[in-house]
PDB file of N, CA and C in Angstrom:
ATOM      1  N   UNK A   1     -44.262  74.622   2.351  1.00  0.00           N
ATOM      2  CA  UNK A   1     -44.208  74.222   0.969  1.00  0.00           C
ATOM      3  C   UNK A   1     -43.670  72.793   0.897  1.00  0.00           C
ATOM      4  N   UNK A   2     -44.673  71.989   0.337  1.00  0.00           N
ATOM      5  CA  UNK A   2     -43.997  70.586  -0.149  1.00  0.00           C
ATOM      6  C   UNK A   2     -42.839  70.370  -1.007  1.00  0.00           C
ATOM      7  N   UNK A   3     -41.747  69.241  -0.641  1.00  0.00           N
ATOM      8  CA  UNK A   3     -40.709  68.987  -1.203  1.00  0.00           C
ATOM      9  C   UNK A   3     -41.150  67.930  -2.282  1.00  0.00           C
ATOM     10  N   UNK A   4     -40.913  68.322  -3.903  1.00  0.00           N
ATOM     11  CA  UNK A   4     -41.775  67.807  -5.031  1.00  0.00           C
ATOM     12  C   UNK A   4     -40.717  67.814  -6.295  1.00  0.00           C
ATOM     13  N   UNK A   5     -39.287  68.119  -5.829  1.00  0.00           N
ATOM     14  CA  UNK A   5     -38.659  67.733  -6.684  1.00  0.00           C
ATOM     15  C   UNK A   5     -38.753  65.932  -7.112  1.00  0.00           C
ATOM     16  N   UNK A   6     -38.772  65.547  -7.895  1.00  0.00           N
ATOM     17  CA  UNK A   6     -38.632  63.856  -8.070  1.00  0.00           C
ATOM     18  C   UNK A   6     -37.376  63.591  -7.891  1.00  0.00           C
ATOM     19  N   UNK A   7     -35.912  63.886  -8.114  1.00  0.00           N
ATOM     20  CA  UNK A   7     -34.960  63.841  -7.557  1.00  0.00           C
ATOM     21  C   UNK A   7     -34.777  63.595  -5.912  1.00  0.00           C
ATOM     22  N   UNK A   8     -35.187  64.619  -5.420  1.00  0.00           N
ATOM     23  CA  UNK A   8     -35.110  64.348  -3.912  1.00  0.00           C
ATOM     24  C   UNK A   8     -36.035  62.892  -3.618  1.00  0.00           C
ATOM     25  N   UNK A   9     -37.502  63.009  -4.114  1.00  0.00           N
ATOM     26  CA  UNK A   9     -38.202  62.133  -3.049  1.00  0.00           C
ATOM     27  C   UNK A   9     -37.787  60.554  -3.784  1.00  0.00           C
ATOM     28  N   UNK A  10     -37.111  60.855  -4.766  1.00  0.00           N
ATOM     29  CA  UNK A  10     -35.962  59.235  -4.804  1.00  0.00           C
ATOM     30  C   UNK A  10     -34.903  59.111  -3.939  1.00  0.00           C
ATOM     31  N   UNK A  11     -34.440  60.054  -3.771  1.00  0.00           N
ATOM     32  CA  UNK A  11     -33.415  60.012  -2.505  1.00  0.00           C
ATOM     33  C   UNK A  11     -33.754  59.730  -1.305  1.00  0.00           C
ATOM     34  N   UNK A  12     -35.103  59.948  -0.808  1.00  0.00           N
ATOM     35  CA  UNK A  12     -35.760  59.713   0.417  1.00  0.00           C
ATOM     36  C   UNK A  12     -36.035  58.486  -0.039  1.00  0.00           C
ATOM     37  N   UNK A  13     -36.757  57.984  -0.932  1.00  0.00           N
ATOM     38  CA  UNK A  13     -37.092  56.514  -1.024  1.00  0.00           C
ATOM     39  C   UNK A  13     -35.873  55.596  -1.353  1.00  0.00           C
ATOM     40  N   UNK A  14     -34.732  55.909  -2.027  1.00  0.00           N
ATOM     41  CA  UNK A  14     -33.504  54.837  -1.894  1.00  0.00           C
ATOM     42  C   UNK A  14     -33.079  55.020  -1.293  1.00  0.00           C
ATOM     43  N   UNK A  15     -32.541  56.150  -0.669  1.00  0.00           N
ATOM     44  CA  UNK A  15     -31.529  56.322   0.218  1.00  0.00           C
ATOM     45  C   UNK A  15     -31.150  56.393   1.802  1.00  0.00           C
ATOM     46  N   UNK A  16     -32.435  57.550   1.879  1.00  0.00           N
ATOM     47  CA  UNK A  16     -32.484  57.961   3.586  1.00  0.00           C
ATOM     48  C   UNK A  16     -33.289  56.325   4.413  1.00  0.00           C
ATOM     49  N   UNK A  17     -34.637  56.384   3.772  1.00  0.00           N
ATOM     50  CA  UNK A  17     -35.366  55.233   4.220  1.00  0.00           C
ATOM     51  C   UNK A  17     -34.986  53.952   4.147  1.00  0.00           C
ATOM     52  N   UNK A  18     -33.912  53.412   3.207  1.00  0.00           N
ATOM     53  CA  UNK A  18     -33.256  52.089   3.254  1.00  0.00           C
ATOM     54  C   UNK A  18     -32.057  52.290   4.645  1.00  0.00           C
ATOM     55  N   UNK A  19     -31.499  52.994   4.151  1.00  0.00           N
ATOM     56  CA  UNK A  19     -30.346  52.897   5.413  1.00  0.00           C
ATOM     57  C   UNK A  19     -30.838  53.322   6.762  1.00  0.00           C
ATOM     58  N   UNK A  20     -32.041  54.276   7.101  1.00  0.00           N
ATOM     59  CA  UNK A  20     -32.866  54.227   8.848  1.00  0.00           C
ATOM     60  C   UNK A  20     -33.316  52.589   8.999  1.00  0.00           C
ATOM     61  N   UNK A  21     -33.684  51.719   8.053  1.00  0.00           N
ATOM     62  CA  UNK A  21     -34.254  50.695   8.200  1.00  0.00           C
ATOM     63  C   UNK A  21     -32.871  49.901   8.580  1.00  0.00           C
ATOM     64  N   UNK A  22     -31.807  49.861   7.549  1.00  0.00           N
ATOM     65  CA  UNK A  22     -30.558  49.339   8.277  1.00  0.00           C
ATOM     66  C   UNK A  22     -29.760  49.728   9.541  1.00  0.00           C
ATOM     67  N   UNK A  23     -29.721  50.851   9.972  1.00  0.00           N
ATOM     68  CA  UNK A  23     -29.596  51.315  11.208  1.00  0.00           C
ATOM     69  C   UNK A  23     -30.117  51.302  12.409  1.00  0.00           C
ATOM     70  N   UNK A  24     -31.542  51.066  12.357  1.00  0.00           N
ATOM     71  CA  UNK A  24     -32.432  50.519  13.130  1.00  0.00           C
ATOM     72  C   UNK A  24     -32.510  49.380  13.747  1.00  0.00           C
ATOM     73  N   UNK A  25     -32.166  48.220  12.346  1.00  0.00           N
ATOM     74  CA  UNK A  25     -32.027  46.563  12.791  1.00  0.00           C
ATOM     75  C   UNK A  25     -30.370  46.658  13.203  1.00  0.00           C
ATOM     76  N   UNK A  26     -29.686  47.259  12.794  1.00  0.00           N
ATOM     77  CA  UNK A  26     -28.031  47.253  13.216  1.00  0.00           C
ATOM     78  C   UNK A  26     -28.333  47.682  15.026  1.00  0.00           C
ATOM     79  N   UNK A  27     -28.741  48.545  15.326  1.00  0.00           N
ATOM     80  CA  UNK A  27     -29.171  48.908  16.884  1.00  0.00           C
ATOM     81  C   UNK A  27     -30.084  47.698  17.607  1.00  0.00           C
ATOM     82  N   UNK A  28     -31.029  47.130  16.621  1.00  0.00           N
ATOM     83  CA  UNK A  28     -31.394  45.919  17.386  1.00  0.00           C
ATOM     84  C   UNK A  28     -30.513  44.555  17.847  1.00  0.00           C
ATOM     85  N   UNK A  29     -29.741  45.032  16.788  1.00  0.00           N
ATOM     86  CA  UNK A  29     -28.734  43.516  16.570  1.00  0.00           C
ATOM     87  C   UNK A  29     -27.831  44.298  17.854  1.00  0.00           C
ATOM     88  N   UNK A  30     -27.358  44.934  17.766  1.00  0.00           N
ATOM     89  CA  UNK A  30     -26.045  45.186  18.998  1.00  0.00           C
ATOM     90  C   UNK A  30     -27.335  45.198  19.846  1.00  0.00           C
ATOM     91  N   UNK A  31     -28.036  45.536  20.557  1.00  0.00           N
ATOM     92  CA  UNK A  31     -28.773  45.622  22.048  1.00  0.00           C
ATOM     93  C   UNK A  31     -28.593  43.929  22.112  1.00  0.00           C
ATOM     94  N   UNK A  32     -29.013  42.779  21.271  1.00  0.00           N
ATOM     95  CA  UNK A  32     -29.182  41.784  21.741  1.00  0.00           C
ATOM     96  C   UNK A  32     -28.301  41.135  21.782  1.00  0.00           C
ATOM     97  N   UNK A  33     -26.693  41.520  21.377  1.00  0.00           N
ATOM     98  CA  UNK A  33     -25.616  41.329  21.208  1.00  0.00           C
ATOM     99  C   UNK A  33     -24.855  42.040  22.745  1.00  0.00           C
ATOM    100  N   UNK A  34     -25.156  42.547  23.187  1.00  0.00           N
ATOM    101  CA  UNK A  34     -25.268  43.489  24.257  1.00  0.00           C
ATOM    102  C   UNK A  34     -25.441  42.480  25.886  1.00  0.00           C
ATOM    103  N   UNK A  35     -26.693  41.985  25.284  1.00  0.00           N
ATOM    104  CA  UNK A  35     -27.395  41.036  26.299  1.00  0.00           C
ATOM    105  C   UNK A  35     -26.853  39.865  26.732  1.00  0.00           C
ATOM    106  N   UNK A  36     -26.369  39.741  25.581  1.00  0.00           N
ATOM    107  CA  UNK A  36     -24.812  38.272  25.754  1.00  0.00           C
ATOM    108  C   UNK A  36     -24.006  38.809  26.129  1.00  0.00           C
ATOM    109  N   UNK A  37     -23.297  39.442  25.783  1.00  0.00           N
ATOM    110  CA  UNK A  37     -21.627  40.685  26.438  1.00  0.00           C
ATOM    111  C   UNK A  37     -22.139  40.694  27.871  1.00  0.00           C
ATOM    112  N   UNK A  38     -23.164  41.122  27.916  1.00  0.00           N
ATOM    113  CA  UNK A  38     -23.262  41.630  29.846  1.00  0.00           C
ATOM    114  C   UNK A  38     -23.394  40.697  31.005  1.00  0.00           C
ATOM    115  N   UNK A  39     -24.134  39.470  30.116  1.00  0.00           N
ATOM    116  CA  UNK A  39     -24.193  38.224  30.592  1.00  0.00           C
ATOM    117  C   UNK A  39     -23.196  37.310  31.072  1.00  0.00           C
ATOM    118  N   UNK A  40     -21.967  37.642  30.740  1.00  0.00           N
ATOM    119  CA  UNK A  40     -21.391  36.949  31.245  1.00  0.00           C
ATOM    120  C   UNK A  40     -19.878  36.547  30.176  1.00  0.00           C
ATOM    121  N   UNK A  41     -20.154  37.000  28.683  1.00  0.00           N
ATOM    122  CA  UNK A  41     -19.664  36.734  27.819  1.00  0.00           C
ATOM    123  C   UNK A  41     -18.045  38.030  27.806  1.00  0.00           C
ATOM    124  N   UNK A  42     -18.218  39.267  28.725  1.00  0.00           N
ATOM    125  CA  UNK A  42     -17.174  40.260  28.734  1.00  0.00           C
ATOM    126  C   UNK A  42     -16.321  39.675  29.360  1.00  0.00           C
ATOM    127  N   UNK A  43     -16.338  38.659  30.223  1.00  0.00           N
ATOM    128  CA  UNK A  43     -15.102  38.087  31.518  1.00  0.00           C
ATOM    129  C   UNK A  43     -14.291  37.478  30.641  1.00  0.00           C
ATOM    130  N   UNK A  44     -14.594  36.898  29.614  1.00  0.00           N
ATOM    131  CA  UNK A  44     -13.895  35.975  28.546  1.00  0.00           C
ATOM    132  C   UNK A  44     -12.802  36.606  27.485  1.00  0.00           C
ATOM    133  N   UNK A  45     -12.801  37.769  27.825  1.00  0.00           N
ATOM    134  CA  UNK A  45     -12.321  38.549  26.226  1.00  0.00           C
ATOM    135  C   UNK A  45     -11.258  39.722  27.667  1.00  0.00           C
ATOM    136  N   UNK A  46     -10.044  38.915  27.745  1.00  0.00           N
ATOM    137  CA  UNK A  46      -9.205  40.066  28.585  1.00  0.00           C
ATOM    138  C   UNK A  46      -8.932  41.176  27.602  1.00  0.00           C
ATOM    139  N   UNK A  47      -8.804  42.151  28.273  1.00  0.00           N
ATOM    140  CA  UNK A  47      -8.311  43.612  27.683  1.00  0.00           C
ATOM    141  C   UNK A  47      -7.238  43.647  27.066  1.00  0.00           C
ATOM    142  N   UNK A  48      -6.447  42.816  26.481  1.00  0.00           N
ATOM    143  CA  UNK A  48      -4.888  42.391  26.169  1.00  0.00           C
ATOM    144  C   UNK A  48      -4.768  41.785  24.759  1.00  0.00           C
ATOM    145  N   UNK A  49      -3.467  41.295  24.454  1.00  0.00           N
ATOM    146  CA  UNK A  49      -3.321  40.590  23.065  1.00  0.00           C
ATOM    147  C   UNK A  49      -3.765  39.018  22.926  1.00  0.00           C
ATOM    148  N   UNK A  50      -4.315  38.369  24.406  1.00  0.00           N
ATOM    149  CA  UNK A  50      -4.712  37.266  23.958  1.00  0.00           C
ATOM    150  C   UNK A  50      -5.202  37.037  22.900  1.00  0.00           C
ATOM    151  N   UNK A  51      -4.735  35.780  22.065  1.00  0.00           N
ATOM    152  CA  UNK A  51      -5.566  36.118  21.201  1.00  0.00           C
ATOM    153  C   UNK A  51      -7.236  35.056  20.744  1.00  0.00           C
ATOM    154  N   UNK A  52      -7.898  35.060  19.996  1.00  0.00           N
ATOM    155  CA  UNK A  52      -8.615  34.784  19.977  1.00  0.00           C
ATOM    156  C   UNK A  52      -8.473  32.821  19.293  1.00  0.00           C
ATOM    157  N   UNK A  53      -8.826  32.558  19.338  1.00  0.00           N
ATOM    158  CA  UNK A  53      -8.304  30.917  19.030  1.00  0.00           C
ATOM    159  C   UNK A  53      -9.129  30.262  18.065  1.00  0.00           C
ATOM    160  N   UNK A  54      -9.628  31.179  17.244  1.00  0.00           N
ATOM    161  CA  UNK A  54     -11.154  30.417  16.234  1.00  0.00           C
ATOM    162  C   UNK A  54      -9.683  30.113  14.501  1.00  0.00           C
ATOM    163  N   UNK A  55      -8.877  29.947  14.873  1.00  0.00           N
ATOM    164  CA  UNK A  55      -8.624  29.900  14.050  1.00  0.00           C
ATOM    165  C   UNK A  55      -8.522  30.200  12.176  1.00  0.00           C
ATOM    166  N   UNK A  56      -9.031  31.198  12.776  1.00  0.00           N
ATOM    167  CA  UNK A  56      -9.906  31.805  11.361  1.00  0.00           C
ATOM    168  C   UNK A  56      -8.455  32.300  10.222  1.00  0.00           C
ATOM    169  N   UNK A  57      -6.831  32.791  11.400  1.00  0.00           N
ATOM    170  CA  UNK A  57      -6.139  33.153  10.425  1.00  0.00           C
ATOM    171  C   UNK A  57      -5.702  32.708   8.719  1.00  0.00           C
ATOM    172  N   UNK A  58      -5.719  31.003   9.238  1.00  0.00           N
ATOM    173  CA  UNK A  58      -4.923  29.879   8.344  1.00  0.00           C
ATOM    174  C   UNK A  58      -6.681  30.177   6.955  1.00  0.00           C
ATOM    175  N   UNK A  59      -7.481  30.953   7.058  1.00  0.00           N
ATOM    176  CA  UNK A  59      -8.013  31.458   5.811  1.00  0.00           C
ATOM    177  C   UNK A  59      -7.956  32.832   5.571  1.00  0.00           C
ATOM    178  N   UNK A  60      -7.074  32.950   5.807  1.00  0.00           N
ATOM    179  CA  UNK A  60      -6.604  34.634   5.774  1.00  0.00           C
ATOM    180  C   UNK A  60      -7.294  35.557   6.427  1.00  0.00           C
ATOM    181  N   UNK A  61      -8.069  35.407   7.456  1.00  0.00           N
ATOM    182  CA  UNK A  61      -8.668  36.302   8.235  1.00  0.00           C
ATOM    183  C   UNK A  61      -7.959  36.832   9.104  1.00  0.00           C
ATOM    184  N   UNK A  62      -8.017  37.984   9.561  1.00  0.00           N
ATOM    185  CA  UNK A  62      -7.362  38.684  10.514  1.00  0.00           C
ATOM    186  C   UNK A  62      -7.417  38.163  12.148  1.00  0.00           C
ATOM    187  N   UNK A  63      -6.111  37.612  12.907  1.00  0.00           N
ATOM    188  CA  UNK A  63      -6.336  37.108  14.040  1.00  0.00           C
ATOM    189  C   UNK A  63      -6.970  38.684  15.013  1.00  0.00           C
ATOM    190  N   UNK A  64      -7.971  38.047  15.563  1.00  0.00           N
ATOM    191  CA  UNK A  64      -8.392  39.129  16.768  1.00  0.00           C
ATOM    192  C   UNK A  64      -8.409  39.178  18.117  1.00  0.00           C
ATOM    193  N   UNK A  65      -7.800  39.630  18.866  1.00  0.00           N
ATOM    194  CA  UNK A  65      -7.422  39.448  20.532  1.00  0.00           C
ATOM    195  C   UNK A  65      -8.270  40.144  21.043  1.00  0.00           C
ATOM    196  N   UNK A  66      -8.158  39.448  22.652  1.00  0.00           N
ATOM    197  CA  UNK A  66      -9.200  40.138  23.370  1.00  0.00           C
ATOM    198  C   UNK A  66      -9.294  41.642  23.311  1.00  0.00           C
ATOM    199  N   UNK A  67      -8.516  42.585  23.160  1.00  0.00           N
ATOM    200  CA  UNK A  67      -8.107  44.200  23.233  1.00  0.00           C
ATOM    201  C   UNK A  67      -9.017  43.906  21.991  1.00  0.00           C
ATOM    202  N   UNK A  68      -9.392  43.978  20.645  1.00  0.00           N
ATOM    203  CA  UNK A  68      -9.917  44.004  19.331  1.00  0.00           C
ATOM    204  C   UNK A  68     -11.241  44.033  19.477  1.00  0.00           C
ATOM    205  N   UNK A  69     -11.979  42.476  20.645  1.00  0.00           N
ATOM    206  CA  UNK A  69     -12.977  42.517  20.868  1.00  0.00           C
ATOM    207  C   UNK A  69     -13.904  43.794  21.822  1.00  0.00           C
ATOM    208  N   UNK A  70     -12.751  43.690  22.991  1.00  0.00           N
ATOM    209  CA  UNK A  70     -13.341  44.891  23.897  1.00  0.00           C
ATOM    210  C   UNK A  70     -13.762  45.910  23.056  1.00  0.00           C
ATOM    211  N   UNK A  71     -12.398  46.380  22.104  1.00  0.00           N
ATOM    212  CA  UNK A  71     -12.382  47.736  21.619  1.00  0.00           C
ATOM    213  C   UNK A  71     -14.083  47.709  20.320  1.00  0.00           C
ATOM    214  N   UNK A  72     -14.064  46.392  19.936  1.00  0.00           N
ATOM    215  CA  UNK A  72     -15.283  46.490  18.715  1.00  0.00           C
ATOM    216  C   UNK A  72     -16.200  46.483  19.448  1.00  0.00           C
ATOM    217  N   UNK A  73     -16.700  45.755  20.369  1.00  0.00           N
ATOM    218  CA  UNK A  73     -18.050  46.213  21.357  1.00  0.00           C
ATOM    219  C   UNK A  73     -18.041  47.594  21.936  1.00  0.00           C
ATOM    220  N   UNK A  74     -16.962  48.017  22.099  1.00  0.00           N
ATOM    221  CA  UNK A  74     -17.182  49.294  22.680  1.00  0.00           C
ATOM    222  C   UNK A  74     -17.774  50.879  21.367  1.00  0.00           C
ATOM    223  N   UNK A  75     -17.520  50.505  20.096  1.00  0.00           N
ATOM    224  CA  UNK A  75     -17.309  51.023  19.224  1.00  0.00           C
ATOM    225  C   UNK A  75     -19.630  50.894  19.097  1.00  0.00           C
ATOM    226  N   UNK A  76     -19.235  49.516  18.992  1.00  0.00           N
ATOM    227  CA  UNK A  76     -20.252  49.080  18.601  1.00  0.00           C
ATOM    228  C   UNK A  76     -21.671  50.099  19.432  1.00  0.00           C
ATOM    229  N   UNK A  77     -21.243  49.896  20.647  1.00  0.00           N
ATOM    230  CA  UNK A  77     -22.857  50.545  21.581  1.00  0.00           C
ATOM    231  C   UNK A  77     -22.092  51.913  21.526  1.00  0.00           C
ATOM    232  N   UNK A  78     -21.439  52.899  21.468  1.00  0.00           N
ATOM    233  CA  UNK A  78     -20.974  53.837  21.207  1.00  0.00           C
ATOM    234  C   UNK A  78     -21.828  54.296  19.825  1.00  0.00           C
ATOM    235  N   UNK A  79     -21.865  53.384  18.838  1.00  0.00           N
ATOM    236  CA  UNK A  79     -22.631  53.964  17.656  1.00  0.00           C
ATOM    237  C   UNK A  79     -23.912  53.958  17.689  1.00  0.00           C
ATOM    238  N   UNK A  80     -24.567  52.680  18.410  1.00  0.00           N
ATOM    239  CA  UNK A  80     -25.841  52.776  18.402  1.00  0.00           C
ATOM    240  C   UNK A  80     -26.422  53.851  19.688  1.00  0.00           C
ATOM    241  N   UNK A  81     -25.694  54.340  20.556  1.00  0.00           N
ATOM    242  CA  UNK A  81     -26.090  55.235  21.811  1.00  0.00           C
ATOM    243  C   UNK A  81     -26.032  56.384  20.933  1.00  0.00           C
ATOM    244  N   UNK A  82     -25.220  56.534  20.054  1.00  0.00           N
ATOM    245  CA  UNK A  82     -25.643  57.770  19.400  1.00  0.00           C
ATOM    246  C   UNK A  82     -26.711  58.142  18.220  1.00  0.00           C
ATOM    247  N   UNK A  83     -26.956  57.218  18.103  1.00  0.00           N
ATOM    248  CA  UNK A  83     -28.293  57.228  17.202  1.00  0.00           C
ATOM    249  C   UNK A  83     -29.511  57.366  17.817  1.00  0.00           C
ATOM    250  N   UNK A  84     -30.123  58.603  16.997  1.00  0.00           N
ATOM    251  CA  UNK A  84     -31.620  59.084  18.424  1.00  0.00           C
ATOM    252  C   UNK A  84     -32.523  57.982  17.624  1.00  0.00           C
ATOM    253  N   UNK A  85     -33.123  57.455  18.251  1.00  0.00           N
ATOM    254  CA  UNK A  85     -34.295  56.274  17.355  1.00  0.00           C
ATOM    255  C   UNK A  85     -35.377  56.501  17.132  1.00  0.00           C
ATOM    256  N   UNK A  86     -35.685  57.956  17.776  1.00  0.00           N
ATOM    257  CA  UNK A  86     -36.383  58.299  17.229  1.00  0.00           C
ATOM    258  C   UNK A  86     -36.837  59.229  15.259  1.00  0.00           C
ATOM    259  N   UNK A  87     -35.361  59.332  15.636  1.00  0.00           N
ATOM    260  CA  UNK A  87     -34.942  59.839  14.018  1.00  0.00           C
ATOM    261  C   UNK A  87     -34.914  58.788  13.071  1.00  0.00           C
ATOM    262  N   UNK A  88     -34.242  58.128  14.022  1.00  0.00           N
ATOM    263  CA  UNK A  88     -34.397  56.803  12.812  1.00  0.00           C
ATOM    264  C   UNK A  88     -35.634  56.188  12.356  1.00  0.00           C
ATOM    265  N   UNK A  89     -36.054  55.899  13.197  1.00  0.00           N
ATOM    266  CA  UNK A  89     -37.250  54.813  12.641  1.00  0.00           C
ATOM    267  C   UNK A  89     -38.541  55.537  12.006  1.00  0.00           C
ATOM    268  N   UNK A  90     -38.795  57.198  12.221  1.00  0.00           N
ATOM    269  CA  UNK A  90     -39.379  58.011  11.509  1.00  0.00           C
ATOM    270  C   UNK A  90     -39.519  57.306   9.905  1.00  0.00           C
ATOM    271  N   UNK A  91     -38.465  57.628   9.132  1.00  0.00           N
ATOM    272  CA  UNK A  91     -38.426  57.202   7.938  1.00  0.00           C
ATOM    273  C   UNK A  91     -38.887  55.799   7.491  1.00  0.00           C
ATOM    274  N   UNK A  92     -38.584  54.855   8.603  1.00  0.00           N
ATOM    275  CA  UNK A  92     -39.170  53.063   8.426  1.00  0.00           C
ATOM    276  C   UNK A  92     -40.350  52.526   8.288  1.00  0.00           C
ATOM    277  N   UNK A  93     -40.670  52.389   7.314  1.00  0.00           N
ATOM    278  CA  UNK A  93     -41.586  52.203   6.739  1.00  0.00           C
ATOM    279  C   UNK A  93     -41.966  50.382   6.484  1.00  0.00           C
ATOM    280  N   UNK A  94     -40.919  49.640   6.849  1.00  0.00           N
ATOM    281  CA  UNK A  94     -40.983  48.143   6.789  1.00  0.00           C
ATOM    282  C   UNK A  94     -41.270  47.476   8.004  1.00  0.00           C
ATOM    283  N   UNK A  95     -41.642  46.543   8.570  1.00  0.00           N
ATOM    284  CA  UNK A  95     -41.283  45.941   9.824  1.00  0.00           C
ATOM    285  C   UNK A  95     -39.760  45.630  10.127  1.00  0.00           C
ATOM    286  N   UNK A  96     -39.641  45.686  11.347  1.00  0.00           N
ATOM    287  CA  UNK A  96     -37.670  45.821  11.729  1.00  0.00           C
ATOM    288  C   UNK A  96     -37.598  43.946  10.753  1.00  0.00           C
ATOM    289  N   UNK A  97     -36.957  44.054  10.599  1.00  0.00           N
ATOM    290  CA  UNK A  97     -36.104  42.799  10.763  1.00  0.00           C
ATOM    291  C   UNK A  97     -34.935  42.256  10.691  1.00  0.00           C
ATOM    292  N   UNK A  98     -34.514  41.143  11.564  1.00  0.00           N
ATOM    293  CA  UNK A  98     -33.210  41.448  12.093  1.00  0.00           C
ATOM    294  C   UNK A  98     -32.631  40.208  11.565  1.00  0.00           C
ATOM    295  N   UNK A  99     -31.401  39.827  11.441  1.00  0.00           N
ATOM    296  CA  UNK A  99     -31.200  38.434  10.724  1.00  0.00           C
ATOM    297  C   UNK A  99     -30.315  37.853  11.727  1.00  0.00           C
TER     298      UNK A  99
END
């Protein structure tokens, strides 16, 4: 039996299918984000409180040390390894695109 509530298949069209399309390019963006980290870019970021030197605090941004970075890349392919892509991109209906 077809699902023909109009309620739901707005929910599939705002909801489910916008965010597989954002989840999709979010998994593209970390793989190629990935490709730099493995490259050569992980030796740079010790496991510790060094901290990061972009100066970003003196605009109120949060200073981030190497331990912050490790720990957000690790977070990062942790989320996208758990995303089956094939589930995802089912619903995608746009071409990926990644910014």
């Amino acid at each position: 039996m077809a699902i023909t509530n109009p309620e739901s298949i707005r929910f599939v069209n705002e909801q489910i299918r916008p965010l597989c399309e954002e989840v999709r390019a979010l998994v593209a963006r970390v793989g190629a984000m990935n490709t730099s980290w493995q490259a050569g870019l992980n030796v740079t970021f010790p496991n510790d409180s060094t901290a990061v030197a972009d100066n970003r605090d003196a605009e109120g941004v949060s200073r981030l040390t190497g331990a912050d970075i490790q720990s957000a890349v690790g977070i990062l392919l942790a989320v996208t390894a758990a995303s089956n892509s094939q589930i995802i991109s089912k619903p995608c209906v746009r071409a990926i695109s990644v910014n």
